[in-house]
Protein backbone atom coordinates (compact mmCIF):
# COMPACT_ATOMS: atom_id res chain seq x y z
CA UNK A 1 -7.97 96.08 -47.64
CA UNK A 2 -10.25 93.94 -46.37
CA UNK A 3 -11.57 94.02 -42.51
CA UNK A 4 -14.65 91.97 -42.17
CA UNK A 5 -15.68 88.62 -43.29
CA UNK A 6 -19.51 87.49 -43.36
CA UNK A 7 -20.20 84.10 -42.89
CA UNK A 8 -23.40 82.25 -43.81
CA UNK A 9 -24.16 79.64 -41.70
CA UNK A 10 -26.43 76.51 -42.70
CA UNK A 11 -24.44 74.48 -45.18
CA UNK A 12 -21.16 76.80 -44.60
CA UNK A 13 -20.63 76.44 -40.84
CA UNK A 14 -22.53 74.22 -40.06
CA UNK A 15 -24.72 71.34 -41.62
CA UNK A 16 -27.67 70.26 -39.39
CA UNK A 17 -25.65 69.66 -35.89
CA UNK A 18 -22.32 68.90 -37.47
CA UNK A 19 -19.23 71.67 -38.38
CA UNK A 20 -18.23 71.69 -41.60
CA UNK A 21 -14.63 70.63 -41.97
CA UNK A 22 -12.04 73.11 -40.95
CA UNK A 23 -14.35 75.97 -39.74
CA UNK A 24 -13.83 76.10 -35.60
CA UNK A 25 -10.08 76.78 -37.38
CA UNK A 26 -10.83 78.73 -40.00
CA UNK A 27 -12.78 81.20 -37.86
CA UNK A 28 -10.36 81.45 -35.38
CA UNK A 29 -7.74 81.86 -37.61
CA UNK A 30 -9.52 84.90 -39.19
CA UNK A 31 -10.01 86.56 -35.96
CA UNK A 32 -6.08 86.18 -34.72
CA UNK A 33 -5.83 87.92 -38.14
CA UNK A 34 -7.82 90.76 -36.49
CA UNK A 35 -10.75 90.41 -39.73
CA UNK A 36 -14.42 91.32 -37.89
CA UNK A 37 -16.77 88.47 -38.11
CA UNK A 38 -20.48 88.40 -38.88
CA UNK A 39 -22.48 85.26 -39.20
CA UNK A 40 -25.37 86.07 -41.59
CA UNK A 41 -28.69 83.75 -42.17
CA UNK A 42 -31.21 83.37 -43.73
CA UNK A 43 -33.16 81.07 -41.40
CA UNK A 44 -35.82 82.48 -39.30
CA UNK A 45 -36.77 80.05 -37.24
CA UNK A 46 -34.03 80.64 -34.47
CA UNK A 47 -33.30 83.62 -32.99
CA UNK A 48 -29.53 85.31 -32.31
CA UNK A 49 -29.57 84.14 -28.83
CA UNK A 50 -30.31 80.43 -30.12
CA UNK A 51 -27.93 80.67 -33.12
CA UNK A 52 -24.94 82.23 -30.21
CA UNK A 53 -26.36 78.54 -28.11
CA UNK A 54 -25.51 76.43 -31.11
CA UNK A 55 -22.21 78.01 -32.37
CA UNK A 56 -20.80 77.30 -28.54
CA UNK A 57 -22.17 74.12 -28.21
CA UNK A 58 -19.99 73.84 -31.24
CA UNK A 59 -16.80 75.23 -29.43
CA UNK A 60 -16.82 78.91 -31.98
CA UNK A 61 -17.31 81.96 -29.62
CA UNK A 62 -20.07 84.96 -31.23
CA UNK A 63 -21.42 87.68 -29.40
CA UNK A 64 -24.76 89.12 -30.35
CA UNK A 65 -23.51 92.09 -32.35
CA UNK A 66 -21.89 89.04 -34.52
CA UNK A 67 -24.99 87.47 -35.68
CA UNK A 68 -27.55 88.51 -37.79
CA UNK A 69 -30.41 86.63 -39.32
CA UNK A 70 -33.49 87.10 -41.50
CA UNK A 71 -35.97 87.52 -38.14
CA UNK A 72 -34.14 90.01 -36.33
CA UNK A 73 -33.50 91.77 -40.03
CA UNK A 74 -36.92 91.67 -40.77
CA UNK A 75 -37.91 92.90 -36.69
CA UNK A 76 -35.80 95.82 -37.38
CA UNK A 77 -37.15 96.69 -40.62
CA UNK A 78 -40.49 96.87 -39.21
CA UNK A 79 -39.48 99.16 -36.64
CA UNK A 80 -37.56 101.42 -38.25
CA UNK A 81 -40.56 101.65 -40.98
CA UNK A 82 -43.66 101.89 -38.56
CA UNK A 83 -42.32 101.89 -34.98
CA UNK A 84 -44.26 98.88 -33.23
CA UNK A 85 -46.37 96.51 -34.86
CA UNK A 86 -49.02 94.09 -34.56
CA UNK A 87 -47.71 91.39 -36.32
CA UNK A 88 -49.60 88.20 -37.80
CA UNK A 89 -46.41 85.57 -37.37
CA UNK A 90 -46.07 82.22 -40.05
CA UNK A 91 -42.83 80.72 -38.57
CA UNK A 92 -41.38 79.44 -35.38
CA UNK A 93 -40.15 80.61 -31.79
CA UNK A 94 -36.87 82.64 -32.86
CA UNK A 95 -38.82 84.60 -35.45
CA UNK A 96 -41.25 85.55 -32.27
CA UNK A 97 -38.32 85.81 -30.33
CA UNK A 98 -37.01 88.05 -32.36
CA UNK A 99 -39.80 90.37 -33.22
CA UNK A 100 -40.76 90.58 -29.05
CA UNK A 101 -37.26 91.93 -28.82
CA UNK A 102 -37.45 95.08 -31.28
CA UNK A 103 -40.65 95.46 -29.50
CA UNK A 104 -43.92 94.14 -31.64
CA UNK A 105 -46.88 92.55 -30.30
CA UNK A 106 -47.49 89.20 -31.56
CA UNK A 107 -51.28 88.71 -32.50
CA UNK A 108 -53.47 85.90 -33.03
CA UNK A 109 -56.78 87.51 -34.70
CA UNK A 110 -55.88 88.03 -38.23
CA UNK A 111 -58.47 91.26 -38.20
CA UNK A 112 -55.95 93.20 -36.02
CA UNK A 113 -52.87 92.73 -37.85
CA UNK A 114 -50.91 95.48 -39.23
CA UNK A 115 -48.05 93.22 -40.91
CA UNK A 116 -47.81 89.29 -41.51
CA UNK A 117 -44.14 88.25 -41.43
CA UNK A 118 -43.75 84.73 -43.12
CA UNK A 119 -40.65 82.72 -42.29
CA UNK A 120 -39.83 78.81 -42.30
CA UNK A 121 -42.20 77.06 -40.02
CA UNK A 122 -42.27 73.31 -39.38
CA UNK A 123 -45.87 73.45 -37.82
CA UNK A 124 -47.74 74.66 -41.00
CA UNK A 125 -50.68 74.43 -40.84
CA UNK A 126 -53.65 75.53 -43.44
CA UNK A 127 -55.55 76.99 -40.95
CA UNK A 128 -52.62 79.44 -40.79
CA UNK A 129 -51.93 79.99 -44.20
CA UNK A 130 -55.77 80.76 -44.00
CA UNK A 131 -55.52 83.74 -41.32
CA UNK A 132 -52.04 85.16 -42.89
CA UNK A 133 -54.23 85.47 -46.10
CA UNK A 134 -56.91 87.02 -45.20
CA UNK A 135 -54.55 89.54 -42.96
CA UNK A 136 -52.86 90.08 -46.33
CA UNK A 137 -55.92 90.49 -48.70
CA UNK A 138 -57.27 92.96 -45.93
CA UNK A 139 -54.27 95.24 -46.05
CA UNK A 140 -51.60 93.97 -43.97
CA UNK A 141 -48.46 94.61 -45.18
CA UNK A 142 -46.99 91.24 -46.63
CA UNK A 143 -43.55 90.68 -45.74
CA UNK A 144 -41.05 87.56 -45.83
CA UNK A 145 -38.29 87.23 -44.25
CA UNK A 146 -36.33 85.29 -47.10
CA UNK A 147 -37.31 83.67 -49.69
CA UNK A 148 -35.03 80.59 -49.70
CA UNK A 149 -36.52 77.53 -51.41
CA UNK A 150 -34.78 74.89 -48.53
CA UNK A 151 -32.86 74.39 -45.90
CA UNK A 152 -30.08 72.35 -46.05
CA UNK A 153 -30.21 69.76 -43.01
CA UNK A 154 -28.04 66.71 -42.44
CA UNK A 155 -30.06 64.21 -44.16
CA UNK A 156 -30.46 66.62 -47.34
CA UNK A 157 -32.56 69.93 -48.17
CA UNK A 158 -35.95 70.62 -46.40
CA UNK A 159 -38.36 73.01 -47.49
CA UNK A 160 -37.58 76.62 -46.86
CA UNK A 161 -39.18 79.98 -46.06
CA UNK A 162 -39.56 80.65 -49.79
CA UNK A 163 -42.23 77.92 -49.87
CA UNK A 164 -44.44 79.47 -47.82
CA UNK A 165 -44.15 82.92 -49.18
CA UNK A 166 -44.86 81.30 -52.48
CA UNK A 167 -48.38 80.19 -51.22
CA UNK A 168 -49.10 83.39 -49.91
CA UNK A 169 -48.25 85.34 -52.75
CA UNK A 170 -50.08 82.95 -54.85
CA UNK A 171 -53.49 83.22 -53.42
CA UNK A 172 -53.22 86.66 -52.02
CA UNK A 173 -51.73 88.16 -55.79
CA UNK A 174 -49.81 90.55 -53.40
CA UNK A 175 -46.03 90.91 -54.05
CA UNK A 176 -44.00 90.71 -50.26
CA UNK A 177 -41.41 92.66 -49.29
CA UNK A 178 -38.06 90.32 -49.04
CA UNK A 179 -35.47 91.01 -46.62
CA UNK A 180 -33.32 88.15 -45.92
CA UNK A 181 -30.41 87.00 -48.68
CA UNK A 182 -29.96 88.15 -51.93
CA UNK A 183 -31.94 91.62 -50.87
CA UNK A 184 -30.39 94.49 -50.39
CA UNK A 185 -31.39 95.29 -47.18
CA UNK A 186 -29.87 92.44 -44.95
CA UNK A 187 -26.23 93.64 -46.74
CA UNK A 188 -26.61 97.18 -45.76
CA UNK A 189 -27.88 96.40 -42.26
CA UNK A 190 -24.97 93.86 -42.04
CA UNK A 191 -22.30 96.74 -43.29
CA UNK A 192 -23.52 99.23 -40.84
CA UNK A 193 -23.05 97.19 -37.67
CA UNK A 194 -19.81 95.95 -38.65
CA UNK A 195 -18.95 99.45 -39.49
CA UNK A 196 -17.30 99.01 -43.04
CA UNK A 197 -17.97 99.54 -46.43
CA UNK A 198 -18.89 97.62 -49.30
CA UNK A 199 -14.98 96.66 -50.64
CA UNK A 200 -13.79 96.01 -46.94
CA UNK A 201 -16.17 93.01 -46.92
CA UNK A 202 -16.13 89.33 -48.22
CA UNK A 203 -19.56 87.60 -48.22
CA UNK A 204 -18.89 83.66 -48.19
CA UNK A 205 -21.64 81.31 -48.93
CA UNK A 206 -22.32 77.78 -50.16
CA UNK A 207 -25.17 79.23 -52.06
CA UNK A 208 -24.51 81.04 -55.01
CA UNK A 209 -28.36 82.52 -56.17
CA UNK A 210 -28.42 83.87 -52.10
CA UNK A 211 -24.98 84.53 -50.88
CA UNK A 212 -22.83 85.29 -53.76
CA UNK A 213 -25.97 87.04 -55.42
CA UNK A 214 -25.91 89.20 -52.05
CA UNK A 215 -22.28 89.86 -52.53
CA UNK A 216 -22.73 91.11 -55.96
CA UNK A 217 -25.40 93.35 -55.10
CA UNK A 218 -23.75 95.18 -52.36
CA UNK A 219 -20.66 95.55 -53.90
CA UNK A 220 -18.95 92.88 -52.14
CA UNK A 221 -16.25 90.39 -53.06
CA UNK A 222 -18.22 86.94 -52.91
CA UNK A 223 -16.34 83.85 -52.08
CA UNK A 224 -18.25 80.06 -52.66
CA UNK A 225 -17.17 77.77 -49.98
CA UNK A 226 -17.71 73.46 -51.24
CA UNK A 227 -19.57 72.54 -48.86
CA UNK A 228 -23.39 72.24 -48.14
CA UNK A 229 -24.76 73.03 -51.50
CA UNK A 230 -21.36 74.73 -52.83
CA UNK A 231 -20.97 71.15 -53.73
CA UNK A 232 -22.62 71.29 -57.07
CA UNK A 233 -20.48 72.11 -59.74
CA UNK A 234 -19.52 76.19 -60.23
CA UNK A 235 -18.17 78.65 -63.03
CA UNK A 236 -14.19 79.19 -63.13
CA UNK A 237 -15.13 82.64 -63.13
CA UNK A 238 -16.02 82.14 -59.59
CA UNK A 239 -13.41 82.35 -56.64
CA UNK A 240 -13.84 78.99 -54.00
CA UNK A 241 -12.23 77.21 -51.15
CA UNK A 242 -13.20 73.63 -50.10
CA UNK A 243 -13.55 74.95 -46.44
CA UNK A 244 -13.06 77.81 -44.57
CA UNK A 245 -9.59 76.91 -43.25
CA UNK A 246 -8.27 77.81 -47.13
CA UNK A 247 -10.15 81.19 -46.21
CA UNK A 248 -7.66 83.37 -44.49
CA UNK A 249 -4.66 82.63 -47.14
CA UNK A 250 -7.11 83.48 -49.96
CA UNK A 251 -7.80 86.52 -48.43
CA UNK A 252 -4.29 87.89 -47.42
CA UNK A 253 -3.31 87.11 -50.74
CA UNK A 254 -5.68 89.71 -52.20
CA UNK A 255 -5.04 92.74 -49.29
């Protein structure tokens, strides 16, 4: 029986600043039907507290425990792996948010950098791709927080964390360590705090090499949604709904 449902959020939610159709319903209708919720992204460059700010701007209710993106994934891999850190940040506010919270120190000298965390960042420049190299090529350890190609934003994709990892590992010829969506990592850490197993979740997505890819490597049922870049054309052998108001019947018809 299934008792949580994990939502991705950019291009299944939400595109850009705009709901997709039928999910303020959707989602409320899967809570009346008592199902735990967790919103799961990818993108870095907000933190939970900004993600909570959006989703109630947008009228659907999440507390923090119900939200969980790449940043704080990545902030709590780091801690449970070496404690606090002096991290070397390529990305934006909510990944800094983020790793301030779980209690690393932010630094700005590449020379005293223990880890460089590389997320989406919008203000890119090469003078920072310069530092987080030589961070990297002097023994930090190398770590992305997804590796997502783009973003999908109301006027069409944008590019994505995965871009920017992509340089790095390029130049530096050091593999990263990936924790956002399809890694294993983000699923576990998503299963324990909603306190279920593998076959009591459903991971829906609009993208099917991150979020049904997840879903298949944790053991989960995975469930494309036809919106945001679900769009494209899928297999048969792949279960969909055109919006996340079909979602609840689908999934009492398979308790």
């Amino acid at each position: 029986m299934y008792k949580a449902v994990i939502l991705d959020l950019d291009g299944t939610v939400y595109v850009g600043t705009q709901l997709t159709p039928g999910a303020k319903e959707g989602i409320e209708e899967l809570r009346r039907l008592g199902f735990k919720i967790m919103f799961l992204t990818n993108n870095s460059m907000v933190s939970r507290r900004m993600i909570i700010r959006k989703l109630d701007e947008m009228g659907i209710e999440a507390k923090v425990d119900e939200v969980l993106n790449s940043g704080a994934a990545t902030a709590i891999y780091l801690k449970n792996r070496m404690r606090n850190v002096k991290v070397f940040v390529v990305g934006e506010i909510g990944l800094v948010e983020e790793l301030l919270i779980h209690g690393h120190e932010i630094v700005s000298d590449y020379r005293q950098a223990e880890a460089v965390v590389v997320g989406g960042d919008r203000y890119l420049t090469y003078n920072k791709l310069l530092d987080a190299h030589r961070a990297i090529i002097k023994g930090a350890l190398f770590v992305a927080t997804n590796r997502d190609h783009a973003l999908m934003e109301e006027d069409g994709p944008v590019p994505g964390a995965g871009a920017v990892v992509a340089y790095l590992e390029t130049s530096t010829g050091v593999k990263p360590i990936v924790i956002g969506k399809p890694e294993r990592y983000i699923a576990d850490l998503a299963l324990q705090l909603l306190n279920v197993t593998p076959d009591e979740a459903v991971m829906v997505g609009d993208n099917i090499a991150t979020d049904l890819e997840l879903a298949k490597k944790a053991g989960m049922r995975g469930i494309l949604i036809r919106t945001g870049l679900g769009k494209n054309k899928a297999p048969e052998s792949i279960t969909s709904v055109n919006n996340l108001l079909e979602l609840p019947r689908i999934l009492l018809n398979k308790q």
